[in-house]
N, C-alpha and C. Protein backbone atom coordinates (compact mmCIF):
# COMPACT_ATOMS: atom_id res chain seq x y z
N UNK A 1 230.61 110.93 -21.60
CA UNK A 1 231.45 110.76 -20.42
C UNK A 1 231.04 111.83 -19.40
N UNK A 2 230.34 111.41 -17.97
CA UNK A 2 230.22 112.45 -17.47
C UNK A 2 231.40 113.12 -16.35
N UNK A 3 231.54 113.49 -15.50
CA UNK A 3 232.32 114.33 -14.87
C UNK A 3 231.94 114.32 -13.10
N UNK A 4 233.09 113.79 -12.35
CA UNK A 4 232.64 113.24 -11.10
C UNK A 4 232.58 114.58 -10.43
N UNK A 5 231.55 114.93 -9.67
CA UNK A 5 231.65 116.55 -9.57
C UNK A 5 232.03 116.45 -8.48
N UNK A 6 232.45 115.66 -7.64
CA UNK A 6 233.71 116.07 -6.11
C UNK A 6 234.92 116.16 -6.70
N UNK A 7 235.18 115.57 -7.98
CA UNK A 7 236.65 114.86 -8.29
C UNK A 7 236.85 116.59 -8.95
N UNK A 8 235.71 117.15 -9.35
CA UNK A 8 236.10 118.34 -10.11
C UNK A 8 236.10 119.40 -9.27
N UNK A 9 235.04 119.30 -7.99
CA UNK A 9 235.72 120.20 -7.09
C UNK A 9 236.79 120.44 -6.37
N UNK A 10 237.29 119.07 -5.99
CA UNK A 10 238.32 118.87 -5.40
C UNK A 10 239.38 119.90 -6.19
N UNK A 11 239.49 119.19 -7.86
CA UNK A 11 240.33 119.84 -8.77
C UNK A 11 240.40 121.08 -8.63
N UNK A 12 239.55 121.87 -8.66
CA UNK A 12 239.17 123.46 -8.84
C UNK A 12 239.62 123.65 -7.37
N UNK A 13 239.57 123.51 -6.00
CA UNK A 13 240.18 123.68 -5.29
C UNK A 13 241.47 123.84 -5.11
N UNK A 14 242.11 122.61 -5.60
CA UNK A 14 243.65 122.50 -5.57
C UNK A 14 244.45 123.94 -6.49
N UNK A 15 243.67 123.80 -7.30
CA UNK A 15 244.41 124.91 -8.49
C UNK A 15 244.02 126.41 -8.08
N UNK A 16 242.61 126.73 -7.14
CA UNK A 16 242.41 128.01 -6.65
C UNK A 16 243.59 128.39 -5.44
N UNK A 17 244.33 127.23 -4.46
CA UNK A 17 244.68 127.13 -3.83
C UNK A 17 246.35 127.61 -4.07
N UNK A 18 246.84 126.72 -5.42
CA UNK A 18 247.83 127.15 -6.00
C UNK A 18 248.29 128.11 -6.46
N UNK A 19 246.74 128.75 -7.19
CA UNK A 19 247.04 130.36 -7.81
C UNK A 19 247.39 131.38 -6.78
N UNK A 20 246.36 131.06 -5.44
CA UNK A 20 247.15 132.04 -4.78
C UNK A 20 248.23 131.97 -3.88
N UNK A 21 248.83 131.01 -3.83
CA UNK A 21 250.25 130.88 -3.27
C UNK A 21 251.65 131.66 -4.16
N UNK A 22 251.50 130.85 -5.78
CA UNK A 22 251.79 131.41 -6.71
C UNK A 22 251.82 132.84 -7.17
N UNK A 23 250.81 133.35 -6.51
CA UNK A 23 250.90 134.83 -6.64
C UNK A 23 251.50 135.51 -5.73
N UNK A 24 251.45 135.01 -4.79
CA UNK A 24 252.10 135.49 -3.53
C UNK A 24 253.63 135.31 -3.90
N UNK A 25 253.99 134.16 -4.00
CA UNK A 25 255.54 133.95 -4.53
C UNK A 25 255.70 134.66 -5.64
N UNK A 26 254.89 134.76 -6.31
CA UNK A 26 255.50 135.92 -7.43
C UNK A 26 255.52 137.46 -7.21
N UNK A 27 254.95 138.00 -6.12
CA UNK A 27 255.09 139.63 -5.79
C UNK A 27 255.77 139.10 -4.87
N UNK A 28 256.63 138.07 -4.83
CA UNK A 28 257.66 138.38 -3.40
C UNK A 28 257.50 138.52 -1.91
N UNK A 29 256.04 137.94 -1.38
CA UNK A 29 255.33 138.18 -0.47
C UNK A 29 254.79 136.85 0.06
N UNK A 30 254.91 136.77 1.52
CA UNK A 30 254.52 136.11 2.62
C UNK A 30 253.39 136.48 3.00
N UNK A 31 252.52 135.28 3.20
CA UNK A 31 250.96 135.74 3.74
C UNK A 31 251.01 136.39 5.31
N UNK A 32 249.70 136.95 5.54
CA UNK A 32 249.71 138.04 6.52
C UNK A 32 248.74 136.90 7.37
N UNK A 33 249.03 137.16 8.70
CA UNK A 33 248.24 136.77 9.77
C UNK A 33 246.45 136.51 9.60
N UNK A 34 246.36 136.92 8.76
CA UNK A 34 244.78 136.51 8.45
C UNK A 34 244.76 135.68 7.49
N UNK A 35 245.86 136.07 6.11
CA UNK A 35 245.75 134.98 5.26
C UNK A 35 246.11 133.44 5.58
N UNK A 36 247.35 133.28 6.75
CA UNK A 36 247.29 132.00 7.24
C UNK A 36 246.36 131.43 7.49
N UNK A 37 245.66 132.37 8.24
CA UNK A 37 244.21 131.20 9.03
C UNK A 37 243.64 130.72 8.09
N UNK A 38 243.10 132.05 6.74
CA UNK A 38 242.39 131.58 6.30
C UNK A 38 242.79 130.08 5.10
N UNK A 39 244.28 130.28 4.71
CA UNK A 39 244.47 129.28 3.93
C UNK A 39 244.45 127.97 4.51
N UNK A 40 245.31 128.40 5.87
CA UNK A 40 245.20 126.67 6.71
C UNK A 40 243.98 126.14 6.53
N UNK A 41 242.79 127.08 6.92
CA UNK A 41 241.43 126.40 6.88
C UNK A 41 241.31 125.83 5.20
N UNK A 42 241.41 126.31 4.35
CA UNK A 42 240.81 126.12 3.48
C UNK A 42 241.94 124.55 3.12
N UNK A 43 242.95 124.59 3.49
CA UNK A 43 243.43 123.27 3.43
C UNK A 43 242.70 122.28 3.84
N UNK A 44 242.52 122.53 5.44
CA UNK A 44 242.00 121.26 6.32
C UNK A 44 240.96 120.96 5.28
N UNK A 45 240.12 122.27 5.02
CA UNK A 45 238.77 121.61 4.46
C UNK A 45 239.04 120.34 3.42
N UNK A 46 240.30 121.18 2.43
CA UNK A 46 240.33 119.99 1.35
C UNK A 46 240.52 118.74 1.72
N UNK A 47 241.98 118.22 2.44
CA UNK A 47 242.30 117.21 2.82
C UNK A 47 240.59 116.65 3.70
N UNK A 48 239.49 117.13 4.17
CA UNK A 48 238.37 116.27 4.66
C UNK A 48 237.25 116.25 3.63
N UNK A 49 237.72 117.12 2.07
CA UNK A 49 236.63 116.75 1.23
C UNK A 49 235.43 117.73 1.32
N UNK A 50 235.64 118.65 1.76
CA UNK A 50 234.73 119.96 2.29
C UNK A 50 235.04 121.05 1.63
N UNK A 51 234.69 120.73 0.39
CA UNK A 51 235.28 121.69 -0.97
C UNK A 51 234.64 123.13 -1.17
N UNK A 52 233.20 123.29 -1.05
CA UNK A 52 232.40 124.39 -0.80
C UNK A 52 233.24 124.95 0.08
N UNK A 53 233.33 124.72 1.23
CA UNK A 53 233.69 125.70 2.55
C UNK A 53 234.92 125.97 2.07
N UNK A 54 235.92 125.25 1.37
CA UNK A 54 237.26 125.29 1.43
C UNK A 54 237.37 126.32 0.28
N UNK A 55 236.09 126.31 -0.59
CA UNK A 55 236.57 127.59 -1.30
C UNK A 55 236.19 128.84 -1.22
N UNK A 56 235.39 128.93 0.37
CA UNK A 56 234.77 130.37 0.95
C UNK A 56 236.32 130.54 1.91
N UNK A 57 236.83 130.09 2.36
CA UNK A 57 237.67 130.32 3.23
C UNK A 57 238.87 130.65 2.12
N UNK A 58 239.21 130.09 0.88
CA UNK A 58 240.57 130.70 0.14
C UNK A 58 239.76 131.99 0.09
N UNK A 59 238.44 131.99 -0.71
CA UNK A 59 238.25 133.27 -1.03
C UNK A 59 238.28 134.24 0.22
N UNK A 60 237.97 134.07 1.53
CA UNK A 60 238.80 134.78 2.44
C UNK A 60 240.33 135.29 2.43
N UNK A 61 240.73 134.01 2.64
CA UNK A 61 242.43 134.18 2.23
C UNK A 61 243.29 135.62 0.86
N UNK A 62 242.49 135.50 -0.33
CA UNK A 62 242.48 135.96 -1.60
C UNK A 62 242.06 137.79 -0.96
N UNK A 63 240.63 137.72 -0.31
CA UNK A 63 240.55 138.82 -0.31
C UNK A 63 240.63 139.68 0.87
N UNK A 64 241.58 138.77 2.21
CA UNK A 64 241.62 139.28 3.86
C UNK A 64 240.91 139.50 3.80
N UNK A 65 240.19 138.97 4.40
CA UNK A 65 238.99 139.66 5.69
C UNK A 65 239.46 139.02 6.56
N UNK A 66 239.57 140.18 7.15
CA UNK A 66 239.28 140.19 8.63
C UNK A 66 237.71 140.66 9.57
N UNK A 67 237.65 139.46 10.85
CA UNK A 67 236.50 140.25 11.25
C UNK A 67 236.46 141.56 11.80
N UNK A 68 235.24 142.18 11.76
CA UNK A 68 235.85 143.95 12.29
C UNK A 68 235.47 143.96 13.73
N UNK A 69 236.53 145.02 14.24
CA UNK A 69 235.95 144.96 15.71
C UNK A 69 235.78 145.98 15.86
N UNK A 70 235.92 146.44 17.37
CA UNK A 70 234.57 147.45 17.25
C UNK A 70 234.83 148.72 17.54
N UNK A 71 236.08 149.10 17.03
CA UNK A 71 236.69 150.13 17.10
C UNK A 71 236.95 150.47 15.50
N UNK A 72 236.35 149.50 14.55
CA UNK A 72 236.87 149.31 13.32
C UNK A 72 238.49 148.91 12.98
N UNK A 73 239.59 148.48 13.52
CA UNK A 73 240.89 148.71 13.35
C UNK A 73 240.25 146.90 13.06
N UNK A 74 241.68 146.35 12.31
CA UNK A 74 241.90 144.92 12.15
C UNK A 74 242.93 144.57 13.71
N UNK A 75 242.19 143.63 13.89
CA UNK A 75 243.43 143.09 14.75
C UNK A 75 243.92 141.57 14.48
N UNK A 76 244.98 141.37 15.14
CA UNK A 76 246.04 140.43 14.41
C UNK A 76 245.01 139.04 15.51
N UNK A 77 244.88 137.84 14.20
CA UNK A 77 244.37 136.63 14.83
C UNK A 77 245.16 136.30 16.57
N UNK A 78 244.82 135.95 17.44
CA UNK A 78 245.50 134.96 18.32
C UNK A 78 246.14 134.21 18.09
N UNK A 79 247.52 134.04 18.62
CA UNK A 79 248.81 132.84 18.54
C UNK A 79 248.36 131.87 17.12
N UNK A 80 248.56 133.04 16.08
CA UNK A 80 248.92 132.36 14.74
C UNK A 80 250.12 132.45 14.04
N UNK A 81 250.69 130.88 14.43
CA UNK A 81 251.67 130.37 14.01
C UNK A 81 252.74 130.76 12.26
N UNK A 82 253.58 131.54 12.08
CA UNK A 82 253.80 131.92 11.11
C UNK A 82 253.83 130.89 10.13
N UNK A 83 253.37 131.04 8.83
CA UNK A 83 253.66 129.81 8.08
C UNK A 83 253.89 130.42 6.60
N UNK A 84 255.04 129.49 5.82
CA UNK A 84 255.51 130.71 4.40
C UNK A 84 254.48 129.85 3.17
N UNK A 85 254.70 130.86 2.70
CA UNK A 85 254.36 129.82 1.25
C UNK A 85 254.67 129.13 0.92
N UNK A 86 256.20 128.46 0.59
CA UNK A 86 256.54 127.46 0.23
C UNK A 86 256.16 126.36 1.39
N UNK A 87 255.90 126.39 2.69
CA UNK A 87 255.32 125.35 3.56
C UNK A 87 253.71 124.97 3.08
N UNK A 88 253.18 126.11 2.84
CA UNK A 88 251.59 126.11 2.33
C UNK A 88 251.72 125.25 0.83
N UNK A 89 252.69 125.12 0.02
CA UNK A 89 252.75 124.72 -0.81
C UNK A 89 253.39 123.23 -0.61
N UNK A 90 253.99 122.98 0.10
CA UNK A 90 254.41 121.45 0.41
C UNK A 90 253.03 120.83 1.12
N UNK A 91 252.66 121.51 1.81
CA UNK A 91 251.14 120.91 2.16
C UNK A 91 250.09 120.44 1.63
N UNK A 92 250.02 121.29 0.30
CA UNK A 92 249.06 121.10 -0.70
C UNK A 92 249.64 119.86 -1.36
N UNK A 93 250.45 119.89 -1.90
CA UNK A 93 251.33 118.76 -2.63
C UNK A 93 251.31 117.52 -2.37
N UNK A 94 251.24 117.45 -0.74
CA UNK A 94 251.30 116.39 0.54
C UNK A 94 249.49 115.97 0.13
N UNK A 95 248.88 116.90 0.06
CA UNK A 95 247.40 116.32 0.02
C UNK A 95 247.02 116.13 -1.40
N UNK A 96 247.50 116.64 -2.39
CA UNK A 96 246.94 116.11 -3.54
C UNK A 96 247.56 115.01 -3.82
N UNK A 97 248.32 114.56 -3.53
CA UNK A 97 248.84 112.86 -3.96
C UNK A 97 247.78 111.83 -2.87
N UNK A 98 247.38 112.40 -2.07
CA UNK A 98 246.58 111.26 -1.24
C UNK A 98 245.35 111.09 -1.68
């Protein structure tokens, strides 16, 4: 039996995606202005099937980065929309049934 390897990336996505929401809800913590971007992205990617990218962008998410500027300080993304975990998590939910 072999193993559909989008169907398994996809998989491995969803569940990298989960762990770190899950972790976040479990230290009691709301993602930070960089981790939004980066999770939103790594959503969109899934829901279009763009599983590679979608799992460079959690691993963004997982480990903030931010880009550096040039003073070295982080600065906060542009007009990014607050979003909690449990919304990041109805989202995911919303796309793995489709």
């Amino acid at each position: 039996m072999s193993v559909d390897p989008t169907a398994l990336a996809r998989r491995n996505l969803a569940k990298r995606i989960q762990r770190f929401l899950d972790d976040l809800a479990d230290a009691g913590k709301e993602p930070t202005p960089h981790q939004i971007v980066h999770t939103a992205t790594a959503l969109r990617l899934f829901e279009l099937g763009i599983y590679p990218e979608g799992e460079n962008a959690l691993a963004k998410a997982v480990h903030e980065r931010a880009p550096p500027s040039v003073d070295g300080a982080r600065k906060r993304p542009v007009s990014v929309k607050t979003v909690t975990t449990a919304e990041f998590k109805e989202q995911l939910a919303l796309l793995i049934v489709k």
